[in-house]
PDB file of N, CA and C in Angstrom:
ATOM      1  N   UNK A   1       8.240 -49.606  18.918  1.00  0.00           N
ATOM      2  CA  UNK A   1       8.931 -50.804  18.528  1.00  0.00           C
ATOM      3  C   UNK A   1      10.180 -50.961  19.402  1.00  0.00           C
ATOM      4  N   UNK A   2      10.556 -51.963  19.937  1.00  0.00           N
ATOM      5  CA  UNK A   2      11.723 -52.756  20.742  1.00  0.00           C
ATOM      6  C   UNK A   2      12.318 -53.036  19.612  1.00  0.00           C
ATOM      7  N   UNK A   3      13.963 -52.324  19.637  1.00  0.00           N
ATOM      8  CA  UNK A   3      14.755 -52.759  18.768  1.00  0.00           C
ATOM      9  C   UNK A   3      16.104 -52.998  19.376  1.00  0.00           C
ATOM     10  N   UNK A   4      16.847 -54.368  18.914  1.00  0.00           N
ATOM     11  CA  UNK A   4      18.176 -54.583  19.603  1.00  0.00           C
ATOM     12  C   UNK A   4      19.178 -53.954  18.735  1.00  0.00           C
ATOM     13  N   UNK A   5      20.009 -53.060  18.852  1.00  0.00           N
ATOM     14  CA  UNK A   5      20.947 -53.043  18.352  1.00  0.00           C
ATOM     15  C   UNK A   5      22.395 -53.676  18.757  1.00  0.00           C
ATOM     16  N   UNK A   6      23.095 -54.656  17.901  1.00  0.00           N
ATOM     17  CA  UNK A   6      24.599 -55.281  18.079  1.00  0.00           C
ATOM     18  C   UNK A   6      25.571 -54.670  17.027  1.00  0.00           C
ATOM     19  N   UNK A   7      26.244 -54.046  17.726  1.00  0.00           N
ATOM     20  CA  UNK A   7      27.052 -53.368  17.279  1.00  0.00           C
ATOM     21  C   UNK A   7      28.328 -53.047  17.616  1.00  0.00           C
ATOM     22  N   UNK A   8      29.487 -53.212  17.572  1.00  0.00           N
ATOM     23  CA  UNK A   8      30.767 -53.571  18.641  1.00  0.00           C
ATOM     24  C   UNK A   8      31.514 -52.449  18.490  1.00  0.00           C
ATOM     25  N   UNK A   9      30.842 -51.518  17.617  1.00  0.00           N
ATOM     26  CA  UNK A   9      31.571 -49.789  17.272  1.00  0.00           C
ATOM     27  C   UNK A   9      30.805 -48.971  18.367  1.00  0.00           C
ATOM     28  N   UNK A  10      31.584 -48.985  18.987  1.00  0.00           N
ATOM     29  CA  UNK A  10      30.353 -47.592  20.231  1.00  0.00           C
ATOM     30  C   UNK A  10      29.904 -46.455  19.647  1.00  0.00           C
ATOM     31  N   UNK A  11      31.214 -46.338  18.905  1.00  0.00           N
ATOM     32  CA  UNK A  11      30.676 -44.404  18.608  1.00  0.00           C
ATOM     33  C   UNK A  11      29.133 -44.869  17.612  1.00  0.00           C
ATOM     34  N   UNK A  12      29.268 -46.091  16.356  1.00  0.00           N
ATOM     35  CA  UNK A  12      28.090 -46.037  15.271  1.00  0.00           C
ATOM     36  C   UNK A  12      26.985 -46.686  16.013  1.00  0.00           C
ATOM     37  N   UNK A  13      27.677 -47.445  17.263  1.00  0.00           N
ATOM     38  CA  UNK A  13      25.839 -48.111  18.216  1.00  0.00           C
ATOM     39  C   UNK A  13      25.456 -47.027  18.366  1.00  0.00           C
ATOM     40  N   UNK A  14      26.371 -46.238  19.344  1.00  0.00           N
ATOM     41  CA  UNK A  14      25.675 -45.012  20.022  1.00  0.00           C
ATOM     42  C   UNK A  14      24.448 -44.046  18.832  1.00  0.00           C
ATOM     43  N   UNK A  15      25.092 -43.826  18.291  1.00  0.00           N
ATOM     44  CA  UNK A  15      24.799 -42.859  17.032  1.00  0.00           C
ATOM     45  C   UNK A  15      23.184 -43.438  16.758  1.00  0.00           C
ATOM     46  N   UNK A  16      23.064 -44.792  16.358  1.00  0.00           N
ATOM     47  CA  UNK A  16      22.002 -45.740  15.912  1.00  0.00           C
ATOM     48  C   UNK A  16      21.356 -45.842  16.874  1.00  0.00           C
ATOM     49  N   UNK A  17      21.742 -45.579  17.927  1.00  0.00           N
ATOM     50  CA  UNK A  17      20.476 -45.719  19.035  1.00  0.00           C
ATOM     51  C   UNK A  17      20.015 -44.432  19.134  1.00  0.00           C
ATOM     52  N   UNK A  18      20.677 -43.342  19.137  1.00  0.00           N
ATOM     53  CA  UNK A  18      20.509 -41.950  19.378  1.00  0.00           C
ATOM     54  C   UNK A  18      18.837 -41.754  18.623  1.00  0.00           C
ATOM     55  N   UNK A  19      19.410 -41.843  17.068  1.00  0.00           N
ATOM     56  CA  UNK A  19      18.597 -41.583  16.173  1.00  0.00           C
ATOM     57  C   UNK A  19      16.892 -42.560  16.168  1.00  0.00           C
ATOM     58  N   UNK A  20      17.202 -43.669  16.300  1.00  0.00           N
ATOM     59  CA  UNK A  20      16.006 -44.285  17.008  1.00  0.00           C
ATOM     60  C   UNK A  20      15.159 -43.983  17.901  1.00  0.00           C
ATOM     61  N   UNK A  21      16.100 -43.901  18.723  1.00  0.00           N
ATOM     62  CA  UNK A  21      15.279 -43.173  19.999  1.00  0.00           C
ATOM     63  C   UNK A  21      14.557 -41.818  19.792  1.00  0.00           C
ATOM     64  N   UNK A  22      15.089 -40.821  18.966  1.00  0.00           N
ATOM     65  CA  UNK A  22      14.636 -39.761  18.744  1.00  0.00           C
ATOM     66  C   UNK A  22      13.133 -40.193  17.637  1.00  0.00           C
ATOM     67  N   UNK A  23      13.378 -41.331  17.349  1.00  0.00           N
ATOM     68  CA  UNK A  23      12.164 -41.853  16.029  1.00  0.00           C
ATOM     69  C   UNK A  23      10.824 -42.136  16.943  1.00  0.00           C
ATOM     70  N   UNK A  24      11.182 -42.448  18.403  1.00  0.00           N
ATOM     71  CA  UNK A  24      10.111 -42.838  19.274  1.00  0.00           C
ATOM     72  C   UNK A  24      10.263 -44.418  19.648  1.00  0.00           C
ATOM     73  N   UNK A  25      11.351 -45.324  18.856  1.00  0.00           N
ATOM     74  CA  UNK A  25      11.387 -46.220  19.633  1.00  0.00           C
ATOM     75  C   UNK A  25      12.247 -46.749  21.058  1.00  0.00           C
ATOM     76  N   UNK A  26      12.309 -47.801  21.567  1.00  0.00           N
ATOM     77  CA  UNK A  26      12.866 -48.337  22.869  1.00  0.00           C
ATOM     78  C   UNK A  26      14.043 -48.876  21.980  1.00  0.00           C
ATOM     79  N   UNK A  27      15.325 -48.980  22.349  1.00  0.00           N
ATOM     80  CA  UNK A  27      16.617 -49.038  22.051  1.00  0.00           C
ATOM     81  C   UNK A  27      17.298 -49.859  22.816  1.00  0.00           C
ATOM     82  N   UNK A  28      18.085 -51.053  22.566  1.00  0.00           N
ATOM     83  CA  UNK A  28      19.134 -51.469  23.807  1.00  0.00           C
ATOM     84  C   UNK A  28      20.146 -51.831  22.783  1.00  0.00           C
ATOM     85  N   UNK A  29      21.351 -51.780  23.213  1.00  0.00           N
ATOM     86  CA  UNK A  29      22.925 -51.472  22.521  1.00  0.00           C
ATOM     87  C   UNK A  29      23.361 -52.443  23.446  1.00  0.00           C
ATOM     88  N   UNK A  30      24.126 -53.570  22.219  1.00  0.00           N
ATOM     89  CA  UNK A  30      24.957 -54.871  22.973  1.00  0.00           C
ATOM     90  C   UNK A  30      26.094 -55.185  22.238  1.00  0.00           C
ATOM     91  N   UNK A  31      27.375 -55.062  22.688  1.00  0.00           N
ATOM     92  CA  UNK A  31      28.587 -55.029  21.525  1.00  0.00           C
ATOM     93  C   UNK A  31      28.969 -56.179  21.875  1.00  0.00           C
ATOM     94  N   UNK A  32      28.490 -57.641  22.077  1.00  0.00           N
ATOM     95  CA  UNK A  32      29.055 -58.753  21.595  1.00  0.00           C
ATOM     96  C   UNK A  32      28.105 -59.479  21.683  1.00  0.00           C
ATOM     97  N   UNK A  33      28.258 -60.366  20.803  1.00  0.00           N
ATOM     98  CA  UNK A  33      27.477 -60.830  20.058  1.00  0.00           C
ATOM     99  C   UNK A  33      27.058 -62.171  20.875  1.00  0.00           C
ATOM    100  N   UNK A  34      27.819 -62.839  21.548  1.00  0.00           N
ATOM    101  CA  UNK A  34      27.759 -63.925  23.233  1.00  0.00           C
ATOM    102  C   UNK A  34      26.511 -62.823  24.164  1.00  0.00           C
ATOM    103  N   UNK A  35      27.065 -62.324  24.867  1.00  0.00           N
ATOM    104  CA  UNK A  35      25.864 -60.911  25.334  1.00  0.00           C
ATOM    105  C   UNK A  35      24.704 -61.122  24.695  1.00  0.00           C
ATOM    106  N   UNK A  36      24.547 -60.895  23.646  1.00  0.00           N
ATOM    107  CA  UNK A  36      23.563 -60.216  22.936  1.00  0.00           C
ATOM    108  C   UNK A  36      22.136 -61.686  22.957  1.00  0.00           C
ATOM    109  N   UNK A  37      23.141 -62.747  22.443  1.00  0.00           N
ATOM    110  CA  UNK A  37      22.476 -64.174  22.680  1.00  0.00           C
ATOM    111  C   UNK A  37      21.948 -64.535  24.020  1.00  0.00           C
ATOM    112  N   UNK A  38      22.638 -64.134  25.165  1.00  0.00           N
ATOM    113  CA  UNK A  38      22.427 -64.722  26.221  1.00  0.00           C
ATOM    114  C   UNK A  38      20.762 -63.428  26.298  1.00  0.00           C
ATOM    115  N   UNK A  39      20.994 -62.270  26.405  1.00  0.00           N
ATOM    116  CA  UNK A  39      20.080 -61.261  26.256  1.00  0.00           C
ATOM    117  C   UNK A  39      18.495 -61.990  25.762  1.00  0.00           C
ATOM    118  N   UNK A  40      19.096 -62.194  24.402  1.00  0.00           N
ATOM    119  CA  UNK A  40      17.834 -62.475  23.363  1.00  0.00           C
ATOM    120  C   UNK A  40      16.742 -63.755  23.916  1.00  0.00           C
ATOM    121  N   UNK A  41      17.440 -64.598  24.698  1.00  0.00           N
ATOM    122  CA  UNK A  41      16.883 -66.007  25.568  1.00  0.00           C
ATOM    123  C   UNK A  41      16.214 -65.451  26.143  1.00  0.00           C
ATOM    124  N   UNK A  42      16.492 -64.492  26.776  1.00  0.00           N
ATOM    125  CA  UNK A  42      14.799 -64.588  27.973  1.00  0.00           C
ATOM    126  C   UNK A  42      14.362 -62.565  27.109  1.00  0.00           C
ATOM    127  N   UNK A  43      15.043 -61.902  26.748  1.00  0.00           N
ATOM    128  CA  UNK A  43      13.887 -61.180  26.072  1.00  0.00           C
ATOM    129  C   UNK A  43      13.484 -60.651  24.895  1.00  0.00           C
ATOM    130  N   UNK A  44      12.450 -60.401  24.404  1.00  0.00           N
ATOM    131  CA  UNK A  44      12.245 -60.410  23.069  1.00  0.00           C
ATOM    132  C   UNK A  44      11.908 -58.884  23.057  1.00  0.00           C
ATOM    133  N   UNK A  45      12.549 -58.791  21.278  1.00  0.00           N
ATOM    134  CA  UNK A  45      12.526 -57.874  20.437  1.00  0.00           C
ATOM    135  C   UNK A  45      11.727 -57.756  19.269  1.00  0.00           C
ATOM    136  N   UNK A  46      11.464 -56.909  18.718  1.00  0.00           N
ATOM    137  CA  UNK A  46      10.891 -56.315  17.807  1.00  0.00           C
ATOM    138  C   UNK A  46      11.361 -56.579  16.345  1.00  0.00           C
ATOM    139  N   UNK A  47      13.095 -55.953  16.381  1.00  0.00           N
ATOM    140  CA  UNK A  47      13.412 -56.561  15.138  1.00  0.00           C
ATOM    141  C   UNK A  47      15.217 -55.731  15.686  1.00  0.00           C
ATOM    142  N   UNK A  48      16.012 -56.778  15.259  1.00  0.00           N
ATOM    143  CA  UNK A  48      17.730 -56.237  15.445  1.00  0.00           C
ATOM    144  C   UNK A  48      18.530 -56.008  14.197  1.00  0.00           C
ATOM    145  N   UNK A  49      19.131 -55.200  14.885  1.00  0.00           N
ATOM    146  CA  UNK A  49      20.185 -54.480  14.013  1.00  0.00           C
ATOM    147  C   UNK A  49      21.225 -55.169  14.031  1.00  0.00           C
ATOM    148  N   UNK A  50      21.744 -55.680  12.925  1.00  0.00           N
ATOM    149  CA  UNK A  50      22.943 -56.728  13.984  1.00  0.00           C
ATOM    150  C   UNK A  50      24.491 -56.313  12.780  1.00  0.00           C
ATOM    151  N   UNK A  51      25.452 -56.380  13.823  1.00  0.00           N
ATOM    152  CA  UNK A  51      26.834 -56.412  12.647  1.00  0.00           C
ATOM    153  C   UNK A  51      27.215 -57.825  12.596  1.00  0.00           C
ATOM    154  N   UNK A  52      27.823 -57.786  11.208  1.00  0.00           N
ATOM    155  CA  UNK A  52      28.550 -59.505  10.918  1.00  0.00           C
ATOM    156  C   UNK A  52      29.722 -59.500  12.094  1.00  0.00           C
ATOM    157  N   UNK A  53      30.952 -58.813  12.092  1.00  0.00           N
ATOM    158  CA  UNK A  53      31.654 -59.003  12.710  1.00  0.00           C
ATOM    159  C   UNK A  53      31.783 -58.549  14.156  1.00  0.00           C
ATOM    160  N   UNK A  54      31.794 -59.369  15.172  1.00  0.00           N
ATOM    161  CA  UNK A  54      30.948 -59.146  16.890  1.00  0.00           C
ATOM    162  C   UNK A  54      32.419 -59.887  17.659  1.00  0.00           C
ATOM    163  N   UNK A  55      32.521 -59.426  18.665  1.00  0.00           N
ATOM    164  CA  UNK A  55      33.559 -60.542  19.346  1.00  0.00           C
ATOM    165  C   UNK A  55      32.492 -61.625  20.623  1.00  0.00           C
ATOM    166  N   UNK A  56      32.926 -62.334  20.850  1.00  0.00           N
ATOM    167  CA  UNK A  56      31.828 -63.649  21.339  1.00  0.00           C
ATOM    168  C   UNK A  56      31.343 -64.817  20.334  1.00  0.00           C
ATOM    169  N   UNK A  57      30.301 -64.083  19.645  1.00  0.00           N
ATOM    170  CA  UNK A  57      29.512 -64.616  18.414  1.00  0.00           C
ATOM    171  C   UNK A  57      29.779 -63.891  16.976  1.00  0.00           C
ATOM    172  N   UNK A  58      29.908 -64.437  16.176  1.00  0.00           N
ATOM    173  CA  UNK A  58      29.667 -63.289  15.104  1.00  0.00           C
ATOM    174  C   UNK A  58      28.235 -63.576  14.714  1.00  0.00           C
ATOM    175  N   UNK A  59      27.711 -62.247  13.991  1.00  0.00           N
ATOM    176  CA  UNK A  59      26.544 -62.127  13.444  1.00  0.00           C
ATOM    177  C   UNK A  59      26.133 -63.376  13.186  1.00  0.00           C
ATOM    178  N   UNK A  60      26.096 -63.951  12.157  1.00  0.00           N
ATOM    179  CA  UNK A  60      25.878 -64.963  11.469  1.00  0.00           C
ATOM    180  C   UNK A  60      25.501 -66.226  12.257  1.00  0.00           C
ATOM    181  N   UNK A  61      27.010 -66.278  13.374  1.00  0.00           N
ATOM    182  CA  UNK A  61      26.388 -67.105  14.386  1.00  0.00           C
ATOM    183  C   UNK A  61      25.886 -67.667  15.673  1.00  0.00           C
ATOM    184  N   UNK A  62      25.297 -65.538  15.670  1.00  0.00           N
ATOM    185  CA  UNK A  62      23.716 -65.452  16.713  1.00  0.00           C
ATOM    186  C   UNK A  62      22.766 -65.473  16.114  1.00  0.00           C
ATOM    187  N   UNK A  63      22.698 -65.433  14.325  1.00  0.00           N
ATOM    188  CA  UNK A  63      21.456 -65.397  14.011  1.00  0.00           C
ATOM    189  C   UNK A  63      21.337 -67.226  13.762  1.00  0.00           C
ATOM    190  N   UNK A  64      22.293 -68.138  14.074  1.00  0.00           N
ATOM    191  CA  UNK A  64      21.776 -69.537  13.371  1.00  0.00           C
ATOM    192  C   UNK A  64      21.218 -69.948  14.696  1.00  0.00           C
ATOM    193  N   UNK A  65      21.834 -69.500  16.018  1.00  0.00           N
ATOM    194  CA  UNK A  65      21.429 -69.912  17.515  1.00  0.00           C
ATOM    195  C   UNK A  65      19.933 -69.623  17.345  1.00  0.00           C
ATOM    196  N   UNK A  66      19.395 -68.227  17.109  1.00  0.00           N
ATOM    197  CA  UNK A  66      18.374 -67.530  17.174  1.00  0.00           C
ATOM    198  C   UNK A  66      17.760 -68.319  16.369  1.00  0.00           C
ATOM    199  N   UNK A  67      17.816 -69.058  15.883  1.00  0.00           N
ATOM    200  CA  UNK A  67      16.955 -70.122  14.417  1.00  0.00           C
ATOM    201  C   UNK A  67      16.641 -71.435  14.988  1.00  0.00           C
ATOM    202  N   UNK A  68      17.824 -71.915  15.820  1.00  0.00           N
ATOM    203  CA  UNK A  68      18.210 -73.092  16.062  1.00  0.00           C
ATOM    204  C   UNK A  68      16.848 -73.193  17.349  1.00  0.00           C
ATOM    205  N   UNK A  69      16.295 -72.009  17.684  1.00  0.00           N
ATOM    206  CA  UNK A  69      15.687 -71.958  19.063  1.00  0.00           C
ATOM    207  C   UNK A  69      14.034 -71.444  18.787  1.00  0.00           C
ATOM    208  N   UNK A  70      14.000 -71.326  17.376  1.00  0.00           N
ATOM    209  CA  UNK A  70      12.957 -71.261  16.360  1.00  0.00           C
ATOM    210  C   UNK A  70      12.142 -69.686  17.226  1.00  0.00           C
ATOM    211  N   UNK A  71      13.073 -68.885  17.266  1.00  0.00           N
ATOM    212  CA  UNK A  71      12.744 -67.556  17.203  1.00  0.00           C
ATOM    213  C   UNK A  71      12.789 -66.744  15.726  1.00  0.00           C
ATOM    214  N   UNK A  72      12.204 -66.232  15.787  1.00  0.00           N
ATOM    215  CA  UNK A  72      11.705 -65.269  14.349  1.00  0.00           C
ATOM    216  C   UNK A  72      11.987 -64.194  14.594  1.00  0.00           C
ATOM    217  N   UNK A  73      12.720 -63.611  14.764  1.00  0.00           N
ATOM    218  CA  UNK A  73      12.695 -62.109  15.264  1.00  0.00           C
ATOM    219  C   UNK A  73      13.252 -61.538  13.842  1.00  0.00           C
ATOM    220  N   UNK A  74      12.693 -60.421  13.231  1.00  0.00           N
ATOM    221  CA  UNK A  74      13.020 -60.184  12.097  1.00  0.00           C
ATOM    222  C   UNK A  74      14.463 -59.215  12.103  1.00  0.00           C
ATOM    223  N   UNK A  75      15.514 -59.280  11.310  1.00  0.00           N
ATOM    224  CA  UNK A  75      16.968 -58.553  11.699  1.00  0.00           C
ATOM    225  C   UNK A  75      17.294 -58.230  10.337  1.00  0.00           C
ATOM    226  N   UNK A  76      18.331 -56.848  10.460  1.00  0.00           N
ATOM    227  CA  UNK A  76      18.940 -56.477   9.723  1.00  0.00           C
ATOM    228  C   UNK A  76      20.266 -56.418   9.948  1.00  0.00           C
ATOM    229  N   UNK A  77      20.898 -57.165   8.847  1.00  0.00           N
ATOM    230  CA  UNK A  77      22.521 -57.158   8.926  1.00  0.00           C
ATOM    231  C   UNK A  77      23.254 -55.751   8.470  1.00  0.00           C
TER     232      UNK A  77
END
């Protein structure tokens, strides 16, 4: 599984990707939430990890972009 993690804490991205990765999946770590959008346009994921509070975008509003563009990508806040 391709999973995005957004997360603007390095040490808890890091950590969350660590442990993933060790689960067997593919991992990419993006601490703002602008980034993460521009990212998500041309590639797709599996399902994201996302925090509410991001500098760029906040959570909330990369997931209305991500809607607005009628992507489904399934996420956890």
């Amino acid at each position: 599984m391709r999973i995005l993690v957004v997360e603007d804490t390095q040490v808890l991205g890091q950590a969350i990707c660590e442990r993933l990765t060790s689960l067997g999946h593919g991992v990419d770590l993006m601490g703002d939430g602008k980034k993460a959008d521009e990212l998500l346009r041309y590639q797709s994921v599996d399902l994201i990890l996302l925090d509410l509070n991001l500098p760029g975008l906040s959570g909330l509003q990369l997931l209305q972009k991500l809607r607005q563009r009628d992507d489904d990508t399934r996420f956890l806040l």
